[in-house]
C-alpha atoms as a PDB file:
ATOM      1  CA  UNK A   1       0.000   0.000   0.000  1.00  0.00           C
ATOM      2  CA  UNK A   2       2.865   2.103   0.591  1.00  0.00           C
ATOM      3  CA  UNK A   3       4.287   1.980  -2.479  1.00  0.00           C
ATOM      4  CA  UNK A   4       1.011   2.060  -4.148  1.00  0.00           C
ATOM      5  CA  UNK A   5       0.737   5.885  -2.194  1.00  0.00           C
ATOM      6  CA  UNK A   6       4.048   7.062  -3.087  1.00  0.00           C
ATOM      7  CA  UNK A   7       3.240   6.482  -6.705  1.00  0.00           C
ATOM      8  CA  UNK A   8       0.578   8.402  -6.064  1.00  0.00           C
ATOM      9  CA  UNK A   9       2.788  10.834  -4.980  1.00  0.00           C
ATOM     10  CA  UNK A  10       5.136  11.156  -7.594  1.00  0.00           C
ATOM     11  CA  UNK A  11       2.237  11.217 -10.592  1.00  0.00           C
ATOM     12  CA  UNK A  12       0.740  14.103  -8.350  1.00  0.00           C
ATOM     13  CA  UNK A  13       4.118  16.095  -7.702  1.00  0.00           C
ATOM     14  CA  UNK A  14       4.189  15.749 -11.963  1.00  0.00           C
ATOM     15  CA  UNK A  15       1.446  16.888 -12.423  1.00  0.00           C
ATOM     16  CA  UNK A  16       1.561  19.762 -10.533  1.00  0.00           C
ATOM     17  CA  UNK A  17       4.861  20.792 -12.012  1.00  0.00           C
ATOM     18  CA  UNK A  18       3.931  20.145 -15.518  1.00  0.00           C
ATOM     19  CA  UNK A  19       0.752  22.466 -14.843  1.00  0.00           C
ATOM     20  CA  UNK A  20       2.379  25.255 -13.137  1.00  0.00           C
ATOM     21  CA  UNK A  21       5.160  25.561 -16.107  1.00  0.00           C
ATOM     22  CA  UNK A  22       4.882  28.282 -18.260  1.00  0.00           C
ATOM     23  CA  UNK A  23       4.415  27.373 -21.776  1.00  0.00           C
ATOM     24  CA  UNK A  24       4.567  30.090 -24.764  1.00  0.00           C
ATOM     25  CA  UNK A  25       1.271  30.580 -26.844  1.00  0.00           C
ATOM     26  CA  UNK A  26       2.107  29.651 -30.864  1.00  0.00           C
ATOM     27  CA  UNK A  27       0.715  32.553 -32.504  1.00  0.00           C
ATOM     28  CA  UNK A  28       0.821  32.313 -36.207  1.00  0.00           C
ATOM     29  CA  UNK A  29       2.526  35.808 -38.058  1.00  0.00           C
ATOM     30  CA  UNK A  30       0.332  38.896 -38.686  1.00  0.00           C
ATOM     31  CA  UNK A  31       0.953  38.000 -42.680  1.00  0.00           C
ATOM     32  CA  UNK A  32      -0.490  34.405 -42.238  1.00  0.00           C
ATOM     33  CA  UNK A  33      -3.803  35.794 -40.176  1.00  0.00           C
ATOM     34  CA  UNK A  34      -4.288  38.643 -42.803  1.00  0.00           C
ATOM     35  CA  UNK A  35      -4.389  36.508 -45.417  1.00  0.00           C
ATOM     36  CA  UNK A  36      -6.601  33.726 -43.794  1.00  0.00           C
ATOM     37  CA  UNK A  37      -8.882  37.087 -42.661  1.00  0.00           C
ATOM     38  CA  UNK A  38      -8.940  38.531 -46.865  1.00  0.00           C
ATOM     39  CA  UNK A  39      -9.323  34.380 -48.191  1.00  0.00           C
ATOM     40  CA  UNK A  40     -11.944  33.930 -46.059  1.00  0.00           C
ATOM     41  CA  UNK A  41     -14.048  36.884 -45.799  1.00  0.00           C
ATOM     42  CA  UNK A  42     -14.319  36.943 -49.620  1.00  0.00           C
ATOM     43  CA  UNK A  43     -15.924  33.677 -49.371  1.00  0.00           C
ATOM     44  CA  UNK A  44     -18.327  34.342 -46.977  1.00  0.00           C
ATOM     45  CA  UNK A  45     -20.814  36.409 -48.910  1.00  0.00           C
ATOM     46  CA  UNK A  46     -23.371  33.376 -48.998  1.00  0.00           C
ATOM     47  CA  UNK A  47     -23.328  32.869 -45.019  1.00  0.00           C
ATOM     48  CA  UNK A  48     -22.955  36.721 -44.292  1.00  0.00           C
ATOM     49  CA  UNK A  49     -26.456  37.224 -46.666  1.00  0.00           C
ATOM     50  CA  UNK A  50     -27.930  33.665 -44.374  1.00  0.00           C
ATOM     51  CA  UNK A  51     -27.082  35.237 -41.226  1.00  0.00           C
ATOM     52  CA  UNK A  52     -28.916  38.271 -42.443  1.00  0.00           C
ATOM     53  CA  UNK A  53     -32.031  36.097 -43.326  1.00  0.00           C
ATOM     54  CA  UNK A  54     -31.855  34.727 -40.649  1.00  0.00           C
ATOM     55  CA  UNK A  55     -30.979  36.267 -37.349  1.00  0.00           C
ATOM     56  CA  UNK A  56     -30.770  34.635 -33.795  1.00  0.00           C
ATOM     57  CA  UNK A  57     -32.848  37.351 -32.856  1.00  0.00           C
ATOM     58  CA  UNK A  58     -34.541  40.514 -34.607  1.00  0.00           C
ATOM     59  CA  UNK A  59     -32.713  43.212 -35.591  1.00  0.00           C
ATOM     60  CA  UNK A  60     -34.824  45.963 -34.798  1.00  0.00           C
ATOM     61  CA  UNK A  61     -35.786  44.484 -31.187  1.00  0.00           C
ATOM     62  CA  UNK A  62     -32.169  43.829 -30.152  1.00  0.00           C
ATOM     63  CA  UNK A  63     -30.984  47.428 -31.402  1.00  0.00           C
ATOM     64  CA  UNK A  64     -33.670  49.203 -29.611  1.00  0.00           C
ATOM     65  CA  UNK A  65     -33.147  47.176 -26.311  1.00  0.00           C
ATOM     66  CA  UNK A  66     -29.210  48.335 -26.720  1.00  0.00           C
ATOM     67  CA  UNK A  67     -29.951  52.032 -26.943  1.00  0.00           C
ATOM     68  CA  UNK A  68     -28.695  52.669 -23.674  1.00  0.00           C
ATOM     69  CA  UNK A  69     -25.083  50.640 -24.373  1.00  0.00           C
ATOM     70  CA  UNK A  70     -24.885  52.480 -27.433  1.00  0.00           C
ATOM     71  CA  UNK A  71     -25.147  55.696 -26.016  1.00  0.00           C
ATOM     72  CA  UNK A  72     -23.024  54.893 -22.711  1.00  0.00           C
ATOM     73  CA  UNK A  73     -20.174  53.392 -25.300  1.00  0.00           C
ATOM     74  CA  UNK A  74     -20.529  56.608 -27.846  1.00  0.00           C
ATOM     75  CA  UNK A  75     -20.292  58.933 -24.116  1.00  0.00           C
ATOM     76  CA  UNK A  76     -17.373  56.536 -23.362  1.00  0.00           C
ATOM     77  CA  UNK A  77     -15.362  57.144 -26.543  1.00  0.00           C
ATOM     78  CA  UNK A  78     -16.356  60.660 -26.631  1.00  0.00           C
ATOM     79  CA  UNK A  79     -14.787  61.338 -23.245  1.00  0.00           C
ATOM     80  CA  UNK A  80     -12.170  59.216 -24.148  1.00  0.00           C
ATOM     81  CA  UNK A  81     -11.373  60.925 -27.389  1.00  0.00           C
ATOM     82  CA  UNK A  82     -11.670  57.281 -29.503  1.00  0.00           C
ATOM     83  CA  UNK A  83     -12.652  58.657 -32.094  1.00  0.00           C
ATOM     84  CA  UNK A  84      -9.664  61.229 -32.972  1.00  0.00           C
ATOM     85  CA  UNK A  85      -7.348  58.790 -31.846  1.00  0.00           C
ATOM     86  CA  UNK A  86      -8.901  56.443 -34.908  1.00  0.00           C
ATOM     87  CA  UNK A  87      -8.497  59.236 -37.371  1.00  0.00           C
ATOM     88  CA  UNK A  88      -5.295  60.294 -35.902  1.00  0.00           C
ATOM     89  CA  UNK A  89      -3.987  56.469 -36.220  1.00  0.00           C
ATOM     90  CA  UNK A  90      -4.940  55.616 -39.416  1.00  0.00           C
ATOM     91  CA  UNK A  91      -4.061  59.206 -40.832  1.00  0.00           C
ATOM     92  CA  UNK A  92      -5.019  61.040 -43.954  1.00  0.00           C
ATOM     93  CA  UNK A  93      -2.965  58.872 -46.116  1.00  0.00           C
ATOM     94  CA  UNK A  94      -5.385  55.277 -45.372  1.00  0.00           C
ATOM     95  CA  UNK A  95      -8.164  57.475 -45.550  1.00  0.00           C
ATOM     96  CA  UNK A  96      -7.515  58.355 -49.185  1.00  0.00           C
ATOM     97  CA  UNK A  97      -6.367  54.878 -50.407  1.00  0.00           C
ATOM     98  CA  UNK A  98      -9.247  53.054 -49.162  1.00  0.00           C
ATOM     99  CA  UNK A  99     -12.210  55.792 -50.038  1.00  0.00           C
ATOM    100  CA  UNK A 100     -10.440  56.215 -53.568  1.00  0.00           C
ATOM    101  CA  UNK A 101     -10.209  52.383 -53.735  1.00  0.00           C
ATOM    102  CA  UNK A 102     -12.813  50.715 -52.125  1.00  0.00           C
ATOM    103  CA  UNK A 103     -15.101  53.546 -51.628  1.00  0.00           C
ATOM    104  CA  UNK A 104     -14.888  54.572 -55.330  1.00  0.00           C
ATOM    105  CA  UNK A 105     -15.690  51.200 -56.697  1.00  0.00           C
ATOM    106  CA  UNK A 106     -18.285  50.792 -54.590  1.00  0.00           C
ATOM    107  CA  UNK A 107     -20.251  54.034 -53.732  1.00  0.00           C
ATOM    108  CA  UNK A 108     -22.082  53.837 -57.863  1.00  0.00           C
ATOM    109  CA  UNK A 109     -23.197  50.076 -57.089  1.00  0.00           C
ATOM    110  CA  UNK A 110     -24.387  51.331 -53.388  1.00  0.00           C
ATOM    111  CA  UNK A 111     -26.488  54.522 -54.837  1.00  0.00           C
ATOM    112  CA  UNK A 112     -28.183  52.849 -57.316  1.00  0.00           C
ATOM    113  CA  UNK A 113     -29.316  50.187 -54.842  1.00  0.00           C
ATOM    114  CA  UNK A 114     -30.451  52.372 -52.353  1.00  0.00           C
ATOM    115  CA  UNK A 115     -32.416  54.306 -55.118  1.00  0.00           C
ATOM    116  CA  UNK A 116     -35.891  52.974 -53.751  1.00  0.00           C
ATOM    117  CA  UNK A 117     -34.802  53.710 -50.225  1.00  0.00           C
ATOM    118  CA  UNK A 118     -33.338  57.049 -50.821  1.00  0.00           C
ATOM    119  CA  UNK A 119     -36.611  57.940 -52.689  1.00  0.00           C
ATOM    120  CA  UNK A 120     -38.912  57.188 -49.156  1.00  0.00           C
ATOM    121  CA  UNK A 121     -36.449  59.140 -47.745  1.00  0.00           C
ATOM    122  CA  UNK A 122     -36.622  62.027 -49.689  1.00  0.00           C
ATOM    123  CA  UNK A 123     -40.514  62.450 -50.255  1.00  0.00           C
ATOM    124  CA  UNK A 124     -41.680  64.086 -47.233  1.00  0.00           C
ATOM    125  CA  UNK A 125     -38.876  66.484 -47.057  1.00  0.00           C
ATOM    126  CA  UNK A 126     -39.813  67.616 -51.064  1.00  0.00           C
ATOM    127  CA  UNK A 127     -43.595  67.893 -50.085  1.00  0.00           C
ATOM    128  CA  UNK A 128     -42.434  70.201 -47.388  1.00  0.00           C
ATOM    129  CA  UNK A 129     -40.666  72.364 -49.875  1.00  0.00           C
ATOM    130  CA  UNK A 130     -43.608  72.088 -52.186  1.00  0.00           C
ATOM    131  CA  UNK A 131     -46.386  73.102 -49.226  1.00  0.00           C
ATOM    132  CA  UNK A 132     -43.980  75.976 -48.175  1.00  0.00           C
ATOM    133  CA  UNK A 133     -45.285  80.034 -49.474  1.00  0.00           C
ATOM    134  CA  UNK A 134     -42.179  81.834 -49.087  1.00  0.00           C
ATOM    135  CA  UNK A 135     -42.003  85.240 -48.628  1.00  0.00           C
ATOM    136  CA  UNK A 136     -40.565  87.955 -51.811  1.00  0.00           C
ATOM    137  CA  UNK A 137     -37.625  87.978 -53.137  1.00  0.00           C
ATOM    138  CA  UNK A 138     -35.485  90.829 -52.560  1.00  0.00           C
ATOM    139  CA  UNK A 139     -32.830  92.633 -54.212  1.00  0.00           C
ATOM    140  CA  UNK A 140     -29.605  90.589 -53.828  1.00  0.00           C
ATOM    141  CA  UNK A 141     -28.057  91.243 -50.867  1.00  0.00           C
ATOM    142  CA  UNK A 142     -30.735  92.327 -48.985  1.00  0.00           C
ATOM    143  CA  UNK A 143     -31.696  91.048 -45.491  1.00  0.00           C
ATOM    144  CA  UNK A 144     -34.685  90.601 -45.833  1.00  0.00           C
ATOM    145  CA  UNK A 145     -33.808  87.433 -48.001  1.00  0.00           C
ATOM    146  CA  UNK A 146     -33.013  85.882 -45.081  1.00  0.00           C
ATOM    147  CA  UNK A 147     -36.728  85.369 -44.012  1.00  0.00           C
ATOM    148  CA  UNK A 148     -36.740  82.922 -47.211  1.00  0.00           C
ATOM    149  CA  UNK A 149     -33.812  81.051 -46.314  1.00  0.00           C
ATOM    150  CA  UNK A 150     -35.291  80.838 -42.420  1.00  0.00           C
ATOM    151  CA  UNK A 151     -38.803  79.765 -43.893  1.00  0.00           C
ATOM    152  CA  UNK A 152     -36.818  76.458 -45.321  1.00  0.00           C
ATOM    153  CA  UNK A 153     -34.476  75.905 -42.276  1.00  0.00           C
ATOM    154  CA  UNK A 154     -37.660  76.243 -39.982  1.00  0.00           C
ATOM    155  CA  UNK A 155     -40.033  73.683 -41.970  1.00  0.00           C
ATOM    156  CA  UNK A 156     -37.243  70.791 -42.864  1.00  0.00           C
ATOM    157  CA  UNK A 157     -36.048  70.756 -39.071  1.00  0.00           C
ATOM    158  CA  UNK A 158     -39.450  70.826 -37.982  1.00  0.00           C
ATOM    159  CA  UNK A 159     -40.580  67.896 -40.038  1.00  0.00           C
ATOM    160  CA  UNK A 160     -36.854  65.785 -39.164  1.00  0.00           C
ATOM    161  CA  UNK A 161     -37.751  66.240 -35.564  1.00  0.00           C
ATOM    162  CA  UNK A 162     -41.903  64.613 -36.014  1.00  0.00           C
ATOM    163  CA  UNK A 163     -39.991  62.037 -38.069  1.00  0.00           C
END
């Protein structure tokens, strides 16, 4: 029995020193990751447009019930000035490349989808203009021009804020 314990022993004096050593984590190189990242992301348009279909929960329910978070994290990076550290990181130069690359190749495709969308949009704001009687023109230069120019401000922020 004695023997039988100090086996025991020994296997649980291993193991404890085998546990307690520090082993290094094998990270593969940034080059490797970034190209697994681009390989596989362009492959994933067919499971990004499933997930979309179908959600684990709704959109619209889960984003209202987060409005809080989403303000308390945009009040968090404000104070924390995230968002000028961003720019400031990735600098005028990235900026450029990747709106003149990406963006470019992408914003005609993007317009003419949202076409439809952009046209709901943009209705109730026109048949505010249209409803509006704006007072006369003046000479140029004239103050009184301003009235006009108030009229419009006045009646499109009025109808943003009803929604």
């Amino acid at each position: 029995m004695n023997s039988i314990m100090r086996f025991l022993g020994r296997c649980a004096i291993e193991m404890l020193i085998r546990c307690s050593m520090a082993f290094a984590i094998n990270i593969k190189s940034a080059d490797l990751v970034a190209k697994k990242y681009a390989s596989r992301g362009a492959a994933a348009g067919a499971d990004y447009a499933a997930g979309v279909q179908n959600p684990r929960q709704d959109w619209q329910a889960a984003t209202d019930a987060s409005a809080n978070t989403w303000a308390a994290g945009v009040q968090q990076a404000v104070t924390n000035g995230s968002f000028v550290k961003g720019v400031n990181k990735a600098g005028t130069q990235k900026w450029q490349r990747k709106a003149a690359g990406v963006g470019a190749t992408r914003y005609g495709p993007g317009v003419q989808a949202a076409q439809g969308d952009y046209q709901n949009g943009v209705t109730p704001y026109l048949q505010v203009l249209a409803g509006l009687t704006l007072p006369p023109r003046n000479p140029k230069g004239d103050p009184g021009n301003i009235a006009r120019v108030a009229a419009i401000a006045t009646a499109l922020r009025q109808k943003k804020l009803q929604g």
